[in-house]
Protein backbone atom coordinates (compact mmCIF):
# COMPACT_ATOMS: atom_id res chain seq x y z
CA UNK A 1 116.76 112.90 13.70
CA UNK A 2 117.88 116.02 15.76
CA UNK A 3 119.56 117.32 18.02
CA UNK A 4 118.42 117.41 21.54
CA UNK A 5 120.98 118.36 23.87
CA UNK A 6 125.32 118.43 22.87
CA UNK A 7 127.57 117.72 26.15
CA UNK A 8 131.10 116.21 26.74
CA UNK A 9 129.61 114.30 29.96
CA UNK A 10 128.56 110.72 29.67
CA UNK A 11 126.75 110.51 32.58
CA UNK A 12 124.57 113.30 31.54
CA UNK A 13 123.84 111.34 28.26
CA UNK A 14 123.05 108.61 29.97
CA UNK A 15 120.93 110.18 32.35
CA UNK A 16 118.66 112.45 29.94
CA UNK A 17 118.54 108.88 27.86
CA UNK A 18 116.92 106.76 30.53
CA UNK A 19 114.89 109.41 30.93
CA UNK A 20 113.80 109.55 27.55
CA UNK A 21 113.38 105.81 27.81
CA UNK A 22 110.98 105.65 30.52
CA UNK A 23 108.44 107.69 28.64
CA UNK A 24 108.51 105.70 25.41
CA UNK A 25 111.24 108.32 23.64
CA UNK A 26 114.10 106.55 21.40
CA UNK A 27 117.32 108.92 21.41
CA UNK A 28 120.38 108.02 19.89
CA UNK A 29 123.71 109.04 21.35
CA UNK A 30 125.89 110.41 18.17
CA UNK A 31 130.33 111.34 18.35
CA UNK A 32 130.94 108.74 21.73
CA UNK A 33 132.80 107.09 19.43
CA UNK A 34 135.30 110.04 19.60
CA UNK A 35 136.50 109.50 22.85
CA UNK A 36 138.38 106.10 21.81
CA UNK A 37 141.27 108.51 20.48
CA UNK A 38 142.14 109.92 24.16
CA UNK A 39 139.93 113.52 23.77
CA UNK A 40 136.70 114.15 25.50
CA UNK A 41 134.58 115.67 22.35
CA UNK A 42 131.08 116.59 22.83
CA UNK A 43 128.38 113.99 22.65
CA UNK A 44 125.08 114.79 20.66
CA UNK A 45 121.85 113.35 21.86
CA UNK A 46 119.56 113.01 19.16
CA UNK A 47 115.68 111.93 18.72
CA UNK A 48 113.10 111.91 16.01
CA UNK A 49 111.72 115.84 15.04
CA UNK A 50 108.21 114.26 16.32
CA UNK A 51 109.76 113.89 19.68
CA UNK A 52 111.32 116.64 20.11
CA UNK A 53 109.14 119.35 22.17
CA UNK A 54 108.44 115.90 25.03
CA UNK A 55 112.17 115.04 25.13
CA UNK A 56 113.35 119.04 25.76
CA UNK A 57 110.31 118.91 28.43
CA UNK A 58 112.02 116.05 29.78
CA UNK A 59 115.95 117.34 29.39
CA UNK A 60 114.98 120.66 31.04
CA UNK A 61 114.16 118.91 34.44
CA UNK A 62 117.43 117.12 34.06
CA UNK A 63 119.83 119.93 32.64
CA UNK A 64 118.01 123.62 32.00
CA UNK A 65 121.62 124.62 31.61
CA UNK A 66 122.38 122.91 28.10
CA UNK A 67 119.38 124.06 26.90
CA UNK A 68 116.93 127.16 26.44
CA UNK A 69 113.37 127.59 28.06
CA UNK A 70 110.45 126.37 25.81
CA UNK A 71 108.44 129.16 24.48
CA UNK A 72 104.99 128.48 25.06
């Protein structure tokens, strides 16, 4: 897997996942499990390498700000 996007907010996670979801892209959601000790730590969305240039397609509608234009 590989990293598609790093961000402290959940809802954002959430968001670019359901996206992911809706056109047939499995991401896994990697560090939530850091928040149980009181700290807000980033949050690493991750998805298979052969997914990768759809999902960013998909994450720059969502967030262009966590992450840089394709290069055609």
């Amino acid at each position: 897997m590989i990293e598609l996007l790093r961000s402290e907010n959940p809802v954002l996670i959430s968001a670019v996942m359901a996206a992911l979801a809706e056109d047939g892209i499995d991401a896994v959601e990697f560090d939530g499990i850091a928040d149980i000790f009181g700290a807000s730590f980033p949050r690493r969305l991750m998805v298979l390498e052969e997914d990768l240039t759809r999902a960013r397609r998909i994450a720059l509608d969502i967030c262009p700000e966590f992450l840089e234009p394709l290069k055609d």
